[in-house]
N, C-alpha and C. Protein backbone atom coordinates (compact mmCIF):
# COMPACT_ATOMS: atom_id res chain seq x y z
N UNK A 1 63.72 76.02 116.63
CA UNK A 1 64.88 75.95 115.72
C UNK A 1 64.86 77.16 114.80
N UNK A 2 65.87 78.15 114.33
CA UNK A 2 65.90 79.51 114.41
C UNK A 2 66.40 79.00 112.48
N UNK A 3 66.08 79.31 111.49
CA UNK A 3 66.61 79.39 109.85
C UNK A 3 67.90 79.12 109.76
N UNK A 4 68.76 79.59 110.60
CA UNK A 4 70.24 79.17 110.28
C UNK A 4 69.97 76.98 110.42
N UNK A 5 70.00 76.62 111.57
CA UNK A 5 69.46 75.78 112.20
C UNK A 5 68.50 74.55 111.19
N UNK A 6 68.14 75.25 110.78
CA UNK A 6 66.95 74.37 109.60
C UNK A 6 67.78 74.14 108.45
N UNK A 7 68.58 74.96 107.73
CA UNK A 7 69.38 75.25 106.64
C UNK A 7 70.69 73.97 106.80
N UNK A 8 71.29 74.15 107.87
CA UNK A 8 72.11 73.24 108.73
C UNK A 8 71.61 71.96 108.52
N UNK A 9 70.32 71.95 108.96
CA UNK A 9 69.95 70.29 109.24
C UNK A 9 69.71 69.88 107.59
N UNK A 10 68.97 70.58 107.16
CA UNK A 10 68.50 70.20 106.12
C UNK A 10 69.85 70.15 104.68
N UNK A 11 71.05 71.07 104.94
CA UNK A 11 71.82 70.18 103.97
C UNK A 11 72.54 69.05 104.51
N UNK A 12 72.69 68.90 105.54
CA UNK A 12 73.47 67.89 106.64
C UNK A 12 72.78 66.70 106.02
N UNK A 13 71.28 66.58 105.74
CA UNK A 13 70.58 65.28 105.46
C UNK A 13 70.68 65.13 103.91
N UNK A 14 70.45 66.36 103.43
CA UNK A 14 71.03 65.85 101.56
C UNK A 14 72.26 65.14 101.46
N UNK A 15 73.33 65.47 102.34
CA UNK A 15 74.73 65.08 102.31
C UNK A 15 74.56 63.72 102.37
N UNK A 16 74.05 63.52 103.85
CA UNK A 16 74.10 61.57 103.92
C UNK A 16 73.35 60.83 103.45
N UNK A 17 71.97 61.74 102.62
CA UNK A 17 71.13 61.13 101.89
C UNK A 17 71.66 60.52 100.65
N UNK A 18 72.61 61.65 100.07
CA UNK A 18 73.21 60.98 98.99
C UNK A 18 74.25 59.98 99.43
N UNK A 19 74.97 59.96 100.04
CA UNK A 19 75.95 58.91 100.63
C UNK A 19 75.61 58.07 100.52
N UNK A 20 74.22 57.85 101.26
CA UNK A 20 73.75 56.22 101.58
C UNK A 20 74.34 54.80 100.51
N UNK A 21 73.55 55.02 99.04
CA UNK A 21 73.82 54.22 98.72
C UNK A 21 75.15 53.53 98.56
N UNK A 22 76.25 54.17 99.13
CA UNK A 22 77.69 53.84 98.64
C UNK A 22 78.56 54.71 100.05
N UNK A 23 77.25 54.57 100.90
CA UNK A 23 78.47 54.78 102.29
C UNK A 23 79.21 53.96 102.63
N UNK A 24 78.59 53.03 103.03
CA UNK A 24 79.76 51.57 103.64
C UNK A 24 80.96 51.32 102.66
N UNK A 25 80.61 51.18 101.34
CA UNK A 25 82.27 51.42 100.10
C UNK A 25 83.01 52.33 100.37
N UNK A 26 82.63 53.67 101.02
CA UNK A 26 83.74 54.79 100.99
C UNK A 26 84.09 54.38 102.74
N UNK A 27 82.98 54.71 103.53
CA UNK A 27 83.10 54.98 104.70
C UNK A 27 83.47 54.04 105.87
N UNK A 28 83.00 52.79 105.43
CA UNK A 28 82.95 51.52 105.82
C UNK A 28 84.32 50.44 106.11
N UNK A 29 84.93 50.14 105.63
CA UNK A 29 86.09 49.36 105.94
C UNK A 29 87.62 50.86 105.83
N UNK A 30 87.13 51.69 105.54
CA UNK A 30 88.08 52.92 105.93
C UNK A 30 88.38 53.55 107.96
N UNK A 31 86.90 53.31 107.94
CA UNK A 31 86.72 54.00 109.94
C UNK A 31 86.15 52.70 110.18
N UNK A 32 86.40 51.49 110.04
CA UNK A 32 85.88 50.05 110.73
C UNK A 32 86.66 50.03 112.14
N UNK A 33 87.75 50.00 111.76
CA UNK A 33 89.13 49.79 113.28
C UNK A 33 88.87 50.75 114.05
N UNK A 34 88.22 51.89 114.13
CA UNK A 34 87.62 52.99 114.93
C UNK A 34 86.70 52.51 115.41
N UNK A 35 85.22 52.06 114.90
CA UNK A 35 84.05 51.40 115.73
C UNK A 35 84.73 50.54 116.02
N UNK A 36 85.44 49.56 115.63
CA UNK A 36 85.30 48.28 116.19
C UNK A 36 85.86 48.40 117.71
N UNK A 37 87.10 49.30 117.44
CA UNK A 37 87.71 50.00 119.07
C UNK A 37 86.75 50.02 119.72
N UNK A 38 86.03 51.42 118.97
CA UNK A 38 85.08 52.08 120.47
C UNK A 38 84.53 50.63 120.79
N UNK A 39 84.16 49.93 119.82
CA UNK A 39 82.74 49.30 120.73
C UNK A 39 83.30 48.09 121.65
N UNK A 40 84.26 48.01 121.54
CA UNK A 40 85.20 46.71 122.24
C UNK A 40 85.05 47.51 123.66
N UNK A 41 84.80 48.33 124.29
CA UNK A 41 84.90 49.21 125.31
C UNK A 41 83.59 48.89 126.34
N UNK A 42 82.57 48.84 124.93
CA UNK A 42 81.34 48.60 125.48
C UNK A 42 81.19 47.53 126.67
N UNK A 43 80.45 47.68 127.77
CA UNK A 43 80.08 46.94 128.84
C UNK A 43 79.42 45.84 128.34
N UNK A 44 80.34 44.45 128.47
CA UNK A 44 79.57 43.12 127.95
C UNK A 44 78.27 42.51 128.61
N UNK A 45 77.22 43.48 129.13
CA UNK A 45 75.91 42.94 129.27
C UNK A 45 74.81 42.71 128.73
N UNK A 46 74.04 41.55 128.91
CA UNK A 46 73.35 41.61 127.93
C UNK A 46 71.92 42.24 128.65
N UNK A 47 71.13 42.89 127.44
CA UNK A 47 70.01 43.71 127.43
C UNK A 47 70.10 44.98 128.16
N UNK A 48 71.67 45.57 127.59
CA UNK A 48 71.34 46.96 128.18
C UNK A 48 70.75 47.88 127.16
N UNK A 49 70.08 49.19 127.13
CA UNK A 49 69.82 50.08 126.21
C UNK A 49 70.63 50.80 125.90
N UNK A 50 70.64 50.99 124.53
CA UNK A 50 72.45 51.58 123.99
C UNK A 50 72.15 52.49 123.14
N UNK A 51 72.04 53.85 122.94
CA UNK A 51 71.72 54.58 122.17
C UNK A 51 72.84 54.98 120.98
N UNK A 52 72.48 54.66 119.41
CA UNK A 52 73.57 55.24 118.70
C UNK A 52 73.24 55.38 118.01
N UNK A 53 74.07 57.00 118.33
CA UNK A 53 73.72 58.32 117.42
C UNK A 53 74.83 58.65 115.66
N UNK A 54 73.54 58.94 115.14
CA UNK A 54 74.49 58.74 114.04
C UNK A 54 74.40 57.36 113.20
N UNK A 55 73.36 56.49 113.35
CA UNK A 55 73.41 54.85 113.34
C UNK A 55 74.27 54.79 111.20
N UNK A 56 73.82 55.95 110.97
CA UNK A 56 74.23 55.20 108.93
C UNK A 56 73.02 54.06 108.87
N UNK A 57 73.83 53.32 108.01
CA UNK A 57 72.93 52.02 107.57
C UNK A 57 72.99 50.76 108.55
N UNK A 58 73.42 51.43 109.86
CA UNK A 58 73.51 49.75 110.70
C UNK A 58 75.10 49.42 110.49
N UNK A 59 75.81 49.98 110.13
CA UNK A 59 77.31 49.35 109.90
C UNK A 59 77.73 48.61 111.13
N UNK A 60 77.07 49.14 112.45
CA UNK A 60 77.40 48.91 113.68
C UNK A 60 76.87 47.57 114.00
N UNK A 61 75.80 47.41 113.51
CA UNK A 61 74.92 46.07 114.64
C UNK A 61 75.51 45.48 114.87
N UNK A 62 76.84 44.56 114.10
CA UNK A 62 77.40 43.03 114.19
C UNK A 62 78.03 43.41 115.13
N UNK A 63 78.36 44.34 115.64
CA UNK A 63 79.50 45.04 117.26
C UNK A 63 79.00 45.40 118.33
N UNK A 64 77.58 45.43 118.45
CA UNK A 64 77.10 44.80 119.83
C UNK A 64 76.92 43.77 120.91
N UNK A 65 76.88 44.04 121.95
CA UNK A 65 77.28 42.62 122.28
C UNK A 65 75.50 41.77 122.49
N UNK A 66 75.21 40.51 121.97
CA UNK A 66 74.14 40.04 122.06
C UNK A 66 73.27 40.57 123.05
N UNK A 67 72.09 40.17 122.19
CA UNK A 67 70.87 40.59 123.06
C UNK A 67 70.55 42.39 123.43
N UNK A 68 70.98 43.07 122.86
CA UNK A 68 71.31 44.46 123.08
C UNK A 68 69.80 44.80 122.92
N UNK A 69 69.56 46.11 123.15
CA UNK A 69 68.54 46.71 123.08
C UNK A 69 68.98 48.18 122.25
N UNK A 70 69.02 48.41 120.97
CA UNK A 70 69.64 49.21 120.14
C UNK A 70 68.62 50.48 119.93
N UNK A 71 68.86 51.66 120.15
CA UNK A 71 68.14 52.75 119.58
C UNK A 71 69.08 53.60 118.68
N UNK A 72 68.66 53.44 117.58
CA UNK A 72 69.88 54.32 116.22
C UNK A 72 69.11 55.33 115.87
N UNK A 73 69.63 56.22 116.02
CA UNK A 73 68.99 57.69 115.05
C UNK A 73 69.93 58.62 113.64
N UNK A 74 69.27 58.79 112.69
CA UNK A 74 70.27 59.10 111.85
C UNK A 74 69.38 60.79 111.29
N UNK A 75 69.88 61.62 111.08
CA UNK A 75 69.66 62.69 110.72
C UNK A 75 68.65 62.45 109.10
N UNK A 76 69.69 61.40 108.15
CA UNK A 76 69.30 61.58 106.87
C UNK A 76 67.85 59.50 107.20
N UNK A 77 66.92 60.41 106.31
CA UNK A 77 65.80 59.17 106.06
C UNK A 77 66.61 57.96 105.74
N UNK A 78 67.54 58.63 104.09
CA UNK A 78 67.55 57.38 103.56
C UNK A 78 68.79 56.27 103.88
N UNK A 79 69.64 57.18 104.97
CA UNK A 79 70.12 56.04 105.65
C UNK A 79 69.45 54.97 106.71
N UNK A 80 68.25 55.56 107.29
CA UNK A 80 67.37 55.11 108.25
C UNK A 80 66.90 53.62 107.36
N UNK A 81 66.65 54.02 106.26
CA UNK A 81 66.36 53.03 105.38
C UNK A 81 66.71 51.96 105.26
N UNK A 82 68.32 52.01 105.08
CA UNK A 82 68.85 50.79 104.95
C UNK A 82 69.17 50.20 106.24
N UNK A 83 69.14 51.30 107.30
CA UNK A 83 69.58 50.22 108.32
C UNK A 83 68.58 49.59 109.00
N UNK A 84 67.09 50.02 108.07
CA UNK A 84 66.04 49.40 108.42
C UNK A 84 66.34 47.67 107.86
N UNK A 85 66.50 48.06 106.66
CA UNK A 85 67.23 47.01 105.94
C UNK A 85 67.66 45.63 106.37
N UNK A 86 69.62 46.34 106.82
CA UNK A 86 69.88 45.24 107.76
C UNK A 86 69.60 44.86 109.06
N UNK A 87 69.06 45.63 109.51
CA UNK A 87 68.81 44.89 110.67
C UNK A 87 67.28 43.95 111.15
N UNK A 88 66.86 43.61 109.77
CA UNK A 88 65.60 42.88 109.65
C UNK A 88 66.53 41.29 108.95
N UNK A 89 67.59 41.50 108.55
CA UNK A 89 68.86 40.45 108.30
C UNK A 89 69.65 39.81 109.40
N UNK A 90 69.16 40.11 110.99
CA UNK A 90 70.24 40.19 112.09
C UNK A 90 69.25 39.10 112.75
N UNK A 91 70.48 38.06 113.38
CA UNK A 91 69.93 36.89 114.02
C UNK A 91 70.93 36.92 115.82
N UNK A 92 70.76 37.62 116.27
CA UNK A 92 71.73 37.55 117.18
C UNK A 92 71.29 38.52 118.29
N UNK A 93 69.60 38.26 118.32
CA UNK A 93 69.20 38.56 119.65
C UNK A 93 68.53 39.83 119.77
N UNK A 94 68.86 40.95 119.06
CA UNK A 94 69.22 42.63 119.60
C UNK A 94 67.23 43.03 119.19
N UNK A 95 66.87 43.90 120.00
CA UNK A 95 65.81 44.40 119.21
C UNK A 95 66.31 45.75 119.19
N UNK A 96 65.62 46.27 117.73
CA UNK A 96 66.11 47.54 117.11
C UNK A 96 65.35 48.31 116.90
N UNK A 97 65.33 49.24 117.54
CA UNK A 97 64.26 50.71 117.05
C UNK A 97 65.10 51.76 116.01
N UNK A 98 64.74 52.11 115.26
CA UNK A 98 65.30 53.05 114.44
C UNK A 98 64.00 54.59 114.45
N UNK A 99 65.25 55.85 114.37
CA UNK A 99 64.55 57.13 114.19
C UNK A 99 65.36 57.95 113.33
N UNK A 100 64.52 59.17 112.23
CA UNK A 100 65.15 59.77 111.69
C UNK A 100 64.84 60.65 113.07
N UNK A 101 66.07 61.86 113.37
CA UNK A 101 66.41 62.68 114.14
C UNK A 101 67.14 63.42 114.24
N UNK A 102 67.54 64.70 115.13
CA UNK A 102 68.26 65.35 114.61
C UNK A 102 69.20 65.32 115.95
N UNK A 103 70.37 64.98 116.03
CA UNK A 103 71.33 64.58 117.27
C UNK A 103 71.28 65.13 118.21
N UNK A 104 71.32 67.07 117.69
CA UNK A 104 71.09 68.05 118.77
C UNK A 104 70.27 68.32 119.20
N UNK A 105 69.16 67.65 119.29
CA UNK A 105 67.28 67.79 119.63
C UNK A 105 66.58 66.50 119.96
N UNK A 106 67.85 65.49 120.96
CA UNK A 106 67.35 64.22 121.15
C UNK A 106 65.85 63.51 122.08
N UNK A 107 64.78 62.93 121.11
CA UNK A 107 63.90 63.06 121.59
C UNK A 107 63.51 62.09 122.97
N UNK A 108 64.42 62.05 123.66
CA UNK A 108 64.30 61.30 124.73
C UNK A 108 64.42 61.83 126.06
N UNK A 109 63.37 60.84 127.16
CA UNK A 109 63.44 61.16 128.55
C UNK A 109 64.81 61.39 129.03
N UNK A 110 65.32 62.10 129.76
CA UNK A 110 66.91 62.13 130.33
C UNK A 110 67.13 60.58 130.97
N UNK A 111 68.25 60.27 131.00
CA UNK A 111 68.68 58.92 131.83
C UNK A 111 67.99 57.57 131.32
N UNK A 112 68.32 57.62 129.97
CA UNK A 112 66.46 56.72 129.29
C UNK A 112 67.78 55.42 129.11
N UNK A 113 69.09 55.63 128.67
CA UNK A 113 70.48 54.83 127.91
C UNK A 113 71.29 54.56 129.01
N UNK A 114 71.62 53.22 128.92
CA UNK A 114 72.78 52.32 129.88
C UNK A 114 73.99 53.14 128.95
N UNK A 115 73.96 53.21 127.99
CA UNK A 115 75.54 53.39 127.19
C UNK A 115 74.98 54.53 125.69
N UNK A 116 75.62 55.22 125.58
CA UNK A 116 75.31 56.44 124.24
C UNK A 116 76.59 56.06 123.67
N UNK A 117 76.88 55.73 122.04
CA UNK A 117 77.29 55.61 121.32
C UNK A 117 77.66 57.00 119.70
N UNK A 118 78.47 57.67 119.89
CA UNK A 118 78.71 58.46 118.82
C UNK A 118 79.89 58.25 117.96
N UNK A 119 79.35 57.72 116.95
CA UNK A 119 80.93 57.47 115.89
C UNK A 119 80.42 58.45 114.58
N UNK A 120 81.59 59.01 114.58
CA UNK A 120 82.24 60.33 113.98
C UNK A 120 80.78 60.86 113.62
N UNK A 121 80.40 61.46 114.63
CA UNK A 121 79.32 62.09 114.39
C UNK A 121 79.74 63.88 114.64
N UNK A 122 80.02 64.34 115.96
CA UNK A 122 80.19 65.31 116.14
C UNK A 122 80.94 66.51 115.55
N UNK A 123 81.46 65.80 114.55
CA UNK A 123 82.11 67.09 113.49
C UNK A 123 81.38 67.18 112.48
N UNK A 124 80.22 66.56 112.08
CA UNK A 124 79.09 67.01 111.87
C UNK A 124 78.09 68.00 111.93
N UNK A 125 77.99 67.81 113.45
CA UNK A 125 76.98 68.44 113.91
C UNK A 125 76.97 70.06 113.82
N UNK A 126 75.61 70.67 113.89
CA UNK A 126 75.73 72.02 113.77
C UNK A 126 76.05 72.41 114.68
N UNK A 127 76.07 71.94 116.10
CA UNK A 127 75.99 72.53 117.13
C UNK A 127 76.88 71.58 117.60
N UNK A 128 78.21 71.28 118.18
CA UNK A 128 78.94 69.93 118.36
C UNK A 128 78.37 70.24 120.18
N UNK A 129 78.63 71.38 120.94
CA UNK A 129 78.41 71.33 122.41
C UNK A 129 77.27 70.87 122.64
N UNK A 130 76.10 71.19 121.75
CA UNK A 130 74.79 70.88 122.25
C UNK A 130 74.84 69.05 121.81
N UNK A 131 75.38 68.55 120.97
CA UNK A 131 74.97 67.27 120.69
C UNK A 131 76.06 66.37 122.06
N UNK A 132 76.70 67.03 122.30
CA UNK A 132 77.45 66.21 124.00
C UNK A 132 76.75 66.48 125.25
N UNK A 133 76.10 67.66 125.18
CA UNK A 133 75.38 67.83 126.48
C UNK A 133 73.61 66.70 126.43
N UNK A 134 73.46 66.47 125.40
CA UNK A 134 72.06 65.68 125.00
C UNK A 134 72.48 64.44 124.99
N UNK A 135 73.77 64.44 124.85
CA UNK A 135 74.28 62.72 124.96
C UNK A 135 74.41 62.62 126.60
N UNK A 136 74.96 63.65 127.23
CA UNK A 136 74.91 63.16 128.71
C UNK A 136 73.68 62.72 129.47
N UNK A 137 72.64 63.66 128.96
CA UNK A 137 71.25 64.08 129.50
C UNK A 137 70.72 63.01 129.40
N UNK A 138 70.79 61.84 128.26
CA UNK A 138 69.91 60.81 127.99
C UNK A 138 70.49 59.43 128.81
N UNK A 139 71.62 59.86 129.13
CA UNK A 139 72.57 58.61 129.64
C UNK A 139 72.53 58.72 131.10
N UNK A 140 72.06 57.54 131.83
CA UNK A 140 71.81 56.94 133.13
C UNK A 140 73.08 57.10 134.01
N UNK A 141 73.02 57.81 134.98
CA UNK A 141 73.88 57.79 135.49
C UNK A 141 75.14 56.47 136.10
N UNK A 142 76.59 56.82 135.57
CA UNK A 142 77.13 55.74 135.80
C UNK A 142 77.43 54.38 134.05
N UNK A 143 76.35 55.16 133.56
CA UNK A 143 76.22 54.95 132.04
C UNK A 143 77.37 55.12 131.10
N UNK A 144 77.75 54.62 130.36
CA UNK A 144 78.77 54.91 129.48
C UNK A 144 78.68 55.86 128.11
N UNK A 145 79.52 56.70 128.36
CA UNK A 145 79.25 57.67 126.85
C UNK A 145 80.46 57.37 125.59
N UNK A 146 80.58 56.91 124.98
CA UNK A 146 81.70 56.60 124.07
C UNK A 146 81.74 57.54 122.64
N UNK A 147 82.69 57.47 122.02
CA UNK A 147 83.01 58.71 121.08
C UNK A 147 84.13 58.42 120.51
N UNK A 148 83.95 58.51 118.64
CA UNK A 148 84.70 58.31 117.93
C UNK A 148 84.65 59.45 117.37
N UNK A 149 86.49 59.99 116.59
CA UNK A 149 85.65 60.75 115.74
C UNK A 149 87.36 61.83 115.98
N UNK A 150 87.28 62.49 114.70
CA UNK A 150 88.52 63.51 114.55
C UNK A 150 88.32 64.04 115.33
N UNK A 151 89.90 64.67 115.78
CA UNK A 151 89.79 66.09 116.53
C UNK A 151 91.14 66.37 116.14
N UNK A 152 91.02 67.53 115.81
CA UNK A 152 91.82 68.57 115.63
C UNK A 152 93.05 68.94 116.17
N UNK A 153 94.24 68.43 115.96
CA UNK A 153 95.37 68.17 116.18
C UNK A 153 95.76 70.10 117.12
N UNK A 154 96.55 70.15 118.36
CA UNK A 154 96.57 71.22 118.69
C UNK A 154 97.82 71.86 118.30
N UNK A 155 98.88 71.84 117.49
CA UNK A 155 99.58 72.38 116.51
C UNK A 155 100.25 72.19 115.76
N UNK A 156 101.21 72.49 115.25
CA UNK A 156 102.07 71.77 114.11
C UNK A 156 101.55 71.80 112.62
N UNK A 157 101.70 71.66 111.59
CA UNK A 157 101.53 71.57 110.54
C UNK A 157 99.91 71.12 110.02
N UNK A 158 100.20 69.92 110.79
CA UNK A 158 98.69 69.23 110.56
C UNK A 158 97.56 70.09 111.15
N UNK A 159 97.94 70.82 112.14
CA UNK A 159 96.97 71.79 112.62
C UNK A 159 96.72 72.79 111.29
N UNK A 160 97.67 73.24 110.53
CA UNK A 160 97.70 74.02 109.94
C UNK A 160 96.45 74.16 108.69
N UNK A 161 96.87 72.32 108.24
CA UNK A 161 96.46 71.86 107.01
C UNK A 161 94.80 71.66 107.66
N UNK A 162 94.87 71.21 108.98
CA UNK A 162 92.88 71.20 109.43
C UNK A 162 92.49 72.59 109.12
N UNK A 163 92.71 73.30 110.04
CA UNK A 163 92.49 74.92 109.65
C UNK A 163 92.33 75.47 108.20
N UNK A 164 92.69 75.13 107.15
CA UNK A 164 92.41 75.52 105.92
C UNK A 164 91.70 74.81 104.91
N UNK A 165 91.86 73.39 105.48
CA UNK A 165 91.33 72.71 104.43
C UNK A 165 89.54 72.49 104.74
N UNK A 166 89.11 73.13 106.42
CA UNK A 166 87.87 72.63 106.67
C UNK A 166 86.80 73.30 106.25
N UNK A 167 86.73 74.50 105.79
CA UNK A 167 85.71 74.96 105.09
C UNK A 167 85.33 73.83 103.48
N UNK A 168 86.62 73.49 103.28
CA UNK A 168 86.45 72.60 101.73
C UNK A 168 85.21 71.46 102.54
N UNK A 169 86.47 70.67 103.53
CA UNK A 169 85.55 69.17 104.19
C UNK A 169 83.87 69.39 104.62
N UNK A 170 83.66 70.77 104.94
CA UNK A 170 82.34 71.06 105.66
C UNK A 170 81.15 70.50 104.29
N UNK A 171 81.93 71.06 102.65
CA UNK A 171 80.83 70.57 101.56
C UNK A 171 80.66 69.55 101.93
N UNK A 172 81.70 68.26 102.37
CA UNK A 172 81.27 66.87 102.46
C UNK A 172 80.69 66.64 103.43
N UNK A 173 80.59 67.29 104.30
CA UNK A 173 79.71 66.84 105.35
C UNK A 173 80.15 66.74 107.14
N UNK A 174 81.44 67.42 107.36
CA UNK A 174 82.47 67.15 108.17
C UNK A 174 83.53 68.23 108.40
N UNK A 175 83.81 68.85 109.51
CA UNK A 175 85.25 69.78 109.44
C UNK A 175 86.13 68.83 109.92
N UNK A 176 87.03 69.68 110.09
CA UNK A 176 88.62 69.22 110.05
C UNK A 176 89.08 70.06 111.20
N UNK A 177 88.52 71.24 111.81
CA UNK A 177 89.06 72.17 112.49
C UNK A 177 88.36 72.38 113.79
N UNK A 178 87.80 71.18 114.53
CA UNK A 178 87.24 71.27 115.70
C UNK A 178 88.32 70.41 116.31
N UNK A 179 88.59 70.88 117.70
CA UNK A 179 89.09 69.99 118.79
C UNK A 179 88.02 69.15 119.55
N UNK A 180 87.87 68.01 119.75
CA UNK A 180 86.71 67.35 119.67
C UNK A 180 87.19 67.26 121.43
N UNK A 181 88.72 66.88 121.72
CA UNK A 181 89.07 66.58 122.94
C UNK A 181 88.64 67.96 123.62
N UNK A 182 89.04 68.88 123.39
CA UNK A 182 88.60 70.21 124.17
C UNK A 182 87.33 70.10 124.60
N UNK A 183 86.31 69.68 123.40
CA UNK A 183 85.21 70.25 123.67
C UNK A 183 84.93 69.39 124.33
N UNK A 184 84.76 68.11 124.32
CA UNK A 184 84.24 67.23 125.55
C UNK A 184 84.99 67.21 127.00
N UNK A 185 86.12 67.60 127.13
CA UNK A 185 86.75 68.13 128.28
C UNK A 185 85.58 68.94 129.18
N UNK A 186 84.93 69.99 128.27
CA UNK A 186 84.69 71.32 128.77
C UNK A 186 82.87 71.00 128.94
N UNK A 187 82.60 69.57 128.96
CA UNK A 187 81.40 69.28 129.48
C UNK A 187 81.67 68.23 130.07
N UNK A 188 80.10 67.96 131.42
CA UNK A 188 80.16 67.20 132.54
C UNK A 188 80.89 65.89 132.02
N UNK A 189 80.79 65.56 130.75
CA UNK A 189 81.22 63.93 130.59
C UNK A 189 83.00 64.07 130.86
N UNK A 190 83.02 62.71 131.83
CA UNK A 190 84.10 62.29 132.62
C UNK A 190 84.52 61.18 131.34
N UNK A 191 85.87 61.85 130.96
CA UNK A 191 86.76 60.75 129.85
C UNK A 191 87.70 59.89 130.97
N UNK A 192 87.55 58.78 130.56
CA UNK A 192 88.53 57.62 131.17
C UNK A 192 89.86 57.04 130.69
N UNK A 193 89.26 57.20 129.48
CA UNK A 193 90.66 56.66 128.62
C UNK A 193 90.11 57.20 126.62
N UNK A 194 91.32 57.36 126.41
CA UNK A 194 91.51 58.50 125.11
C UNK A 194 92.30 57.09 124.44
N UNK A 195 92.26 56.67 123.31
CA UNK A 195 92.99 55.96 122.11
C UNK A 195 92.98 56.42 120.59
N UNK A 196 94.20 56.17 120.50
CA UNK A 196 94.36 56.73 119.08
C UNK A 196 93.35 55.55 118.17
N UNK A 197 93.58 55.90 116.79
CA UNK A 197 92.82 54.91 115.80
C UNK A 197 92.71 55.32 114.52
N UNK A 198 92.44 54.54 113.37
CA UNK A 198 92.56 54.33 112.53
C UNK A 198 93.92 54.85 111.40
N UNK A 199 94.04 54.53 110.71
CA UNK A 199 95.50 55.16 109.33
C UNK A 199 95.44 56.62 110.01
N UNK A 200 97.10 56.42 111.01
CA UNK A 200 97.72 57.77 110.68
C UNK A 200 97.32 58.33 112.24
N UNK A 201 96.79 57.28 112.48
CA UNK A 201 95.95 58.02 114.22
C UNK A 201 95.13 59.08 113.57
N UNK A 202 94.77 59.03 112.53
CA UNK A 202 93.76 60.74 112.96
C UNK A 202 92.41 61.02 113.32
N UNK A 203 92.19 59.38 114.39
CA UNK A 203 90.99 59.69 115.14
C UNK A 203 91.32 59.20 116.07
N UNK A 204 90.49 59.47 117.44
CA UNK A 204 90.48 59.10 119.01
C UNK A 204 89.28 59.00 119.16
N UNK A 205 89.38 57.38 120.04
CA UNK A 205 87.97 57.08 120.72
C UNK A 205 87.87 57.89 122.34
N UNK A 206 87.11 58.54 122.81
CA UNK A 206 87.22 58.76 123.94
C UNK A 206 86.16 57.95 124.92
N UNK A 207 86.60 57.47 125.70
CA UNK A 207 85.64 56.27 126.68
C UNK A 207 85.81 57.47 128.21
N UNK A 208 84.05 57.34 128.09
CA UNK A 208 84.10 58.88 129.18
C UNK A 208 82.36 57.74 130.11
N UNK A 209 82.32 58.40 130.94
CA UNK A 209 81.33 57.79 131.92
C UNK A 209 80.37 59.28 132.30
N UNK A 210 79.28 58.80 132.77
CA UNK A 210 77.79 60.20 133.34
C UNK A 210 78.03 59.73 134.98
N UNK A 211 79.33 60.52 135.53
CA UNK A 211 79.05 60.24 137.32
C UNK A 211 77.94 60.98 137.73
């Protein structure tokens, strides 16, 4: 990992470090109708391994489907924390591994995940191509890759207003000026179906498969 890279990760984790305590108030019932989409998508079996990236504080657990086998990784500790938290509160089967990690440097065997899970993670990331190609790599072929998360409107006004306003959004933790659809287009993951979501549509779940 090269200083730019370290600098990256390391304010990326002050960002959600501070969040934590008062993520779910801002973040939480604002992008709910987004997870709850993606995860309605999810393959209703029980005890598959489901990797999700990006976990926060667990906002997700209650949207698995029983008996799951959950691996969450979150960049910042002290979200790791809490979702250490709740999910020592969860009666509904799932066993839960939690890791602090860094999305684009996933420490797993390739093909290790029945299903990879990313909600609004990738406009995040320092590297958005490398954190889709590590999501394919870990996912079993035939596996499901799912994805929430802005993308970047391709013109019109609102294009305009992403384009200027995303250097501001990047302080918070997030641009505004990535095409999220492009970029997953332009790797092996096969999209199936694209849905709009949340106030205003200005996110899409993309439900994509590892043929």
């Amino acid at each position: 990992m090269n200083n730019k890279d370290k600098f990256l990760g390391s304010s990326m984790e002050n960002i959600y470090s501070f969040y934590s305590p008062f993520y779910d108030l801002i973040f939480g019932k604002t992008l709910q109708p987004g997870r709850e989409l993606a995860f309605s998508y999810l393959n209703e079996k029980p005890h598959q391994k489901i990797l999700d990236i990006g976990v926060g504080t667990g906002i997700t657990f209650n949207l698995y489907p029983d008996q799951s086998y959950i691996v969450g990784i979150d960049i910042s500790t002290k979200m790791i924390e809490r979702a250490k938290k709740r999910a020592a509160n969860l009666s509904n089967g799932h066993q839960i591994s939690l890791y602090v990690m860094d999305a684009c440097n996933l420490e797993f065997e390739d093909e290790s995940f029945d299903a990879v899970i990313s909600p609004y993670v990738i406009t995040t990331a320092k590297d958005p191509l490398k954190l889709c190609q590590e999501m394919y790599l870990v996912c079993k072929i035939g596996g499901q890759i799912i994805i929430v998360n802005h993308s970047k409107s391709p013109r019109g006004l609102r294009s305009k207003f992403e384009n200027w306003f995303s250097p501001l959004f990047a302080l918070a933790g997030f641009v505004t000026d990535l095409d999220v659809m492009e970029l997953v287009a332009s790797t092996e993951i096969r999209v199936e179906k694209m849905i709009d979501c949340n106030i205003f549509n200005l996110h899409k779940v993309l439900v994509g498969v590892k043929k």
